[in-house]
Protein backbone atom coordinates (compact mmCIF):
# COMPACT_ATOMS: atom_id res chain seq x y z
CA UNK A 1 71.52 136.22 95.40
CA UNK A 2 74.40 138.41 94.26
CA UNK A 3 77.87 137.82 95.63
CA UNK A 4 77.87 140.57 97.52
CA UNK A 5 74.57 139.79 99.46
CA UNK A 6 75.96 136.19 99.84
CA UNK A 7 78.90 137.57 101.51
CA UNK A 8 76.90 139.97 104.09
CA UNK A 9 74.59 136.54 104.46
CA UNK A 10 77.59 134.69 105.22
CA UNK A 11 79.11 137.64 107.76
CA UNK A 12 76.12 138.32 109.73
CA UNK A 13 75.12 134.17 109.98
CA UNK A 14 78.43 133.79 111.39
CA UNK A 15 78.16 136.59 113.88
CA UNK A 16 74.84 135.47 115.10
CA UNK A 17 75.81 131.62 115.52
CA UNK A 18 79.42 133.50 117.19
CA UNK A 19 76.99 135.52 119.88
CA UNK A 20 74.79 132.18 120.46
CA UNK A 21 77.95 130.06 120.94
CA UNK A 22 79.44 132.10 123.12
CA UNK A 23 76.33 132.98 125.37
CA UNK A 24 75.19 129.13 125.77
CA UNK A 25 79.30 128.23 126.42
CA UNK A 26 79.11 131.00 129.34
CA UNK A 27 75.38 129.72 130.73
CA UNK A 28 77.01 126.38 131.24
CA UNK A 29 79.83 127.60 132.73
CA UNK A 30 78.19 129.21 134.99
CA UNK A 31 75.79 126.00 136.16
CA UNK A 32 78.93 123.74 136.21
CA UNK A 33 79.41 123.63 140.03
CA UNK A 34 75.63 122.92 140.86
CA UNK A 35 75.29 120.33 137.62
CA UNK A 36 78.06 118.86 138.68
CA UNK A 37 77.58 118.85 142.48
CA UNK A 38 81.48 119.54 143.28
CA UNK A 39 80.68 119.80 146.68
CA UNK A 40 80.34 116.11 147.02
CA UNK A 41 83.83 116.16 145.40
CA UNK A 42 85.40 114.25 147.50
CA UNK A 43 88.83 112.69 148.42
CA UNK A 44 87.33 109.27 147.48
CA UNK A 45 86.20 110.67 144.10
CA UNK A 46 89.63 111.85 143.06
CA UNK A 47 90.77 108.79 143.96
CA UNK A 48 88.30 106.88 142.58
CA UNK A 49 88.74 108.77 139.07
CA UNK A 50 92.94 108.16 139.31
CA UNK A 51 91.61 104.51 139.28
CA UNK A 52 89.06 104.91 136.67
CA UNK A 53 92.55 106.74 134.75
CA UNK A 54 95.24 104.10 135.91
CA UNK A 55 93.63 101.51 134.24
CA UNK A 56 92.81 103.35 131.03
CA UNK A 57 89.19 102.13 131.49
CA UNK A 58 87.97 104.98 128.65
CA UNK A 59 89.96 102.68 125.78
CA UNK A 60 86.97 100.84 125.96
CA UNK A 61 84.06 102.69 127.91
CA UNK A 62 82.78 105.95 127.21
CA UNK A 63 82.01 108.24 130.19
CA UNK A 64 80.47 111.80 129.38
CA UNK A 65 80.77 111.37 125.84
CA UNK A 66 84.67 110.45 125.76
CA UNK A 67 86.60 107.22 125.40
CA UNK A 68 85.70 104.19 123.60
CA UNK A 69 82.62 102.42 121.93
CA UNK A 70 83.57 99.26 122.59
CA UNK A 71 82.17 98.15 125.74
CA UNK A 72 78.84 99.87 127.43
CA UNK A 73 78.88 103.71 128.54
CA UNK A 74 79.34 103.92 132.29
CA UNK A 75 77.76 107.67 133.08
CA UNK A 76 75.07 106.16 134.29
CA UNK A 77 76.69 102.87 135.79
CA UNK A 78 76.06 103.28 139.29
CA UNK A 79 72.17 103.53 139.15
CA UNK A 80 72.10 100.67 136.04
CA UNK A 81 74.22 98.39 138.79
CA UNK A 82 74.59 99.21 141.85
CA UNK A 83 77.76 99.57 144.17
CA UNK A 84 77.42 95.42 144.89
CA UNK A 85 77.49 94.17 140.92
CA UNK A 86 79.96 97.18 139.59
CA UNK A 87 82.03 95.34 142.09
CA UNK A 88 81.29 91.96 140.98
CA UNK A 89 82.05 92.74 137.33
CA UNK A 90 84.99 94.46 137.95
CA UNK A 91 86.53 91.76 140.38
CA UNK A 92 85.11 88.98 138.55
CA UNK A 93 84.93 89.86 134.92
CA UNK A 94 85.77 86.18 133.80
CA UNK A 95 82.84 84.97 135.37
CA UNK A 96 80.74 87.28 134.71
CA UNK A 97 80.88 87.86 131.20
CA UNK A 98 81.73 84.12 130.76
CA UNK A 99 79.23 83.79 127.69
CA UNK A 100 79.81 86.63 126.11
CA UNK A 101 81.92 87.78 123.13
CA UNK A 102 83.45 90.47 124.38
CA UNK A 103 85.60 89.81 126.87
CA UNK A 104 86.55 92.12 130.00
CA UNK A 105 90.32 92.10 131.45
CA UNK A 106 90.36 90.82 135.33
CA UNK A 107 92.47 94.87 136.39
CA UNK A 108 93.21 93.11 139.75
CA UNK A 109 92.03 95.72 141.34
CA UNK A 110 92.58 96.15 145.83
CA UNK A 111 89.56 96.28 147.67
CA UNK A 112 90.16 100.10 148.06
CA UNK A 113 90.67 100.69 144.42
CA UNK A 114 87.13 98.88 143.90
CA UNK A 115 85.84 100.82 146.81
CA UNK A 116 87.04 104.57 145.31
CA UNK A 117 85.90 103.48 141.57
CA UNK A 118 82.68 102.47 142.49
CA UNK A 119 82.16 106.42 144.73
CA UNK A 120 83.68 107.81 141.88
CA UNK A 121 81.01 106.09 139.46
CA UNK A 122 78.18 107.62 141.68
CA UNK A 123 79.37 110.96 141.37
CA UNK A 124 79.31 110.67 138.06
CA UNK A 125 76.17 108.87 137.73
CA UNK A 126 74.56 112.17 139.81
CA UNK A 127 76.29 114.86 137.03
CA UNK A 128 72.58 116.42 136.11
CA UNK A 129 73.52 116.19 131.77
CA UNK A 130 70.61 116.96 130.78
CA UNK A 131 69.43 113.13 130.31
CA UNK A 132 72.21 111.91 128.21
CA UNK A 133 72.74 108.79 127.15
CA UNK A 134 69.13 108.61 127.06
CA UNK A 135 69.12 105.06 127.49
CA UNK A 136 70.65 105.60 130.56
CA UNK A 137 68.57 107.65 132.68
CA UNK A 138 67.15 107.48 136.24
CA UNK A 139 64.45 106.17 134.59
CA UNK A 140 63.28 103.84 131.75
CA UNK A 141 62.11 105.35 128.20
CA UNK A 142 58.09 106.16 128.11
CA UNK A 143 57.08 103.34 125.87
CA UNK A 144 58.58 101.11 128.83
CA UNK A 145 57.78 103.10 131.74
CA UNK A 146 54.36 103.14 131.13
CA UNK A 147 54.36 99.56 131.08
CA UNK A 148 56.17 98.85 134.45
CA UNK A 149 53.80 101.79 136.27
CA UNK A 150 50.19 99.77 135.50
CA UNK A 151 48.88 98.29 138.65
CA UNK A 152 48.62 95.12 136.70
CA UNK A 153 52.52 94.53 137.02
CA UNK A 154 53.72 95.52 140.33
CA UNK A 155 56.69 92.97 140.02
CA UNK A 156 57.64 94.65 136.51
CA UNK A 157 57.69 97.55 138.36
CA UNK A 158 60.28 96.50 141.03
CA UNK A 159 62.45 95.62 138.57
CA UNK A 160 63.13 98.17 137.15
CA UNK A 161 63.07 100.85 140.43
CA UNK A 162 65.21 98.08 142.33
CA UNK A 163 68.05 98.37 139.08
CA UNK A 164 67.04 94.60 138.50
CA UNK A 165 67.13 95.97 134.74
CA UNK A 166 71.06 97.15 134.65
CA UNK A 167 72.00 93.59 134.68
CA UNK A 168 68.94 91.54 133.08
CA UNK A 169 66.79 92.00 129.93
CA UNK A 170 63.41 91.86 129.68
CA UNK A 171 61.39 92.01 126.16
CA UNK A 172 64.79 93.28 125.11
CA UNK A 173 65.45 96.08 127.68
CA UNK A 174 67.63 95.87 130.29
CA UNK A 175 71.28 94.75 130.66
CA UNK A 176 73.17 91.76 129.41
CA UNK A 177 75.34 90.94 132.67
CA UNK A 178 72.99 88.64 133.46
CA UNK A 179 70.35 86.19 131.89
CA UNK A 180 67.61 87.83 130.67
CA UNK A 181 64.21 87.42 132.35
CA UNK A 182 62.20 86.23 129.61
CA UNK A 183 62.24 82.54 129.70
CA UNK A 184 63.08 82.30 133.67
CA UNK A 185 59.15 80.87 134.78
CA UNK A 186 60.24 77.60 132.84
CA UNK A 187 63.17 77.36 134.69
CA UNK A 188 62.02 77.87 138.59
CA UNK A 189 58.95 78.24 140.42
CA UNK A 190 58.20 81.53 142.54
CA UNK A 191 59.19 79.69 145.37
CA UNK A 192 62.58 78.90 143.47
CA UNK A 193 63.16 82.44 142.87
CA UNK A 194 61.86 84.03 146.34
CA UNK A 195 65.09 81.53 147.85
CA UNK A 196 67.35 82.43 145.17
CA UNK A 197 67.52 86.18 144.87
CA UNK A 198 68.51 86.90 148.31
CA UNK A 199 71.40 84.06 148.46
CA UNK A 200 72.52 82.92 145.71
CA UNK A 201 75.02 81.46 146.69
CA UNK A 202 73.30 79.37 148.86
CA UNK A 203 71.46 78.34 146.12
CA UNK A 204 74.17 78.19 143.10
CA UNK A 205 77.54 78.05 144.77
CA UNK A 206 79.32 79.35 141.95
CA UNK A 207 76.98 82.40 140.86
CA UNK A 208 78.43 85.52 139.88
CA UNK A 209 74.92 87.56 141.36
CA UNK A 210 75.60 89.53 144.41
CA UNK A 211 72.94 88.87 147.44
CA UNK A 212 69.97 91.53 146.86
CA UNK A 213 69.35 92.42 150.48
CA UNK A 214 67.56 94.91 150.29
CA UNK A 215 64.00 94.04 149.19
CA UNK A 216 61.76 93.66 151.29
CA UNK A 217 59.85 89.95 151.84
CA UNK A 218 56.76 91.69 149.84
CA UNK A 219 58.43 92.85 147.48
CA UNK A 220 60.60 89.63 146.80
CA UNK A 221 57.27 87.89 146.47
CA UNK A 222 56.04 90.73 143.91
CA UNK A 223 59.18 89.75 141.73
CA UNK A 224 59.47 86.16 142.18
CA UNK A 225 55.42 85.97 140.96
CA UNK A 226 55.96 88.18 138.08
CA UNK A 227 59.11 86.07 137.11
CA UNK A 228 57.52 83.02 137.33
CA UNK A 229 54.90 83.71 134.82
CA UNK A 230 57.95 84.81 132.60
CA UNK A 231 57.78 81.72 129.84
């Protein structure tokens, strides 16, 4: 290629990839109020993100691709946790994450801060981004979600559409809030675990886990069964 072809090459490819640039930048622009569902943009939400801002929570989380790597990404917090165990962690971090390396700072945070975080969190979590982070999404990767939609593990399946997975692992998927599920059958019976996940406090005084209220008592037994053969 002579120089002077190279240079038209170079004009023209940077032209085209200018046009392209431009044109997707304006597409997105335009979708930006129904991706982002501003009219749910509530008071609460602004709050809620002078909270998440306050307490320089992105020097360790990243949220929409910014802040830090250190700790998990919380786009998709809300529907990995849940408004009950977002609270939990955030009020209770030394209890919580009691076993693990990295250590979370108790922010002290008033029962209305906790309230406008979590709403602020949801929002987030409903931002349609086009699936990203992908291991983060409504719901589990294919290789998994195949797994959890047979009729052979209906309490597999619970898990995961009940958010059982934000917190707990399972064949190394899931959270790492809480113990992971593997190993739990050698520890308690169904009958153990049908008691347990409702209360357990009433169970395990000092337990971190928030009361799951709202499964149902067939679905309770699903999970507890499942669990139970879990050795």
């Amino acid at each position: 290629m002579s120089l002077y072809s190279a240079k038209w090459f170079f004009i023209l490819g940077t032209a085209v990839s200018a046009v392209l640039f431009l044109a997707l930048t304006v597409d997105t622009q335009r979708q930006v109020v129904s991706l982002t569902h501003v009219d749910k943009l509530t008071d609460q939400v602004v709050a809620g993100k002078w909270v998440f801002e306050k307490h320089n929570c992105n020097d360790c989380h990243t949220i929409l691709g910014f802040g830090g790597y250190y700790a998990p990404d919380l786009t998709r917090a809300y529907y990995r946790l849940g408004a009950a165990n977002i609270k939990q962690i955030v009020a209770h971090p030394e209890v919580v994450f009691a076993d693990d390396w990295r250590k979370m700072a108790n922010l002290h945070l008033s029962d209305k801060e906790l309230d406008d975080l979590v709403v602020f969190l949801e929002w987030v979590s409903n931002i349609d981004n086009q699936g990203w982070p992908p291991q983060d999404q409504k719901y589990l990767p294919a290789e998994l979600r195949g797994l959890v939609s047979t009729p052979m593990s209906p309490g597999l399946a619970l898990l995961k559409t009940k958010g059982c997975l934000g917190c707990h692992s399972i064949g190394g998927t899931g959270g790492r809030v809480g113990p992971a599920f593997d190993h739990v059958g050698s520890e308690m019976t169904a009958a153990q675990i049908e008691a347990f996940v409702p209360n357990p406090q009433a169970v395990r005084p000092k337990s971190p886990m928030p009361p799951q209220k709202d499964l149902t008592p067939g679905e309770l037994k699903q999970i507890a069964e499942f669990l139970a053969q879990q050795r």
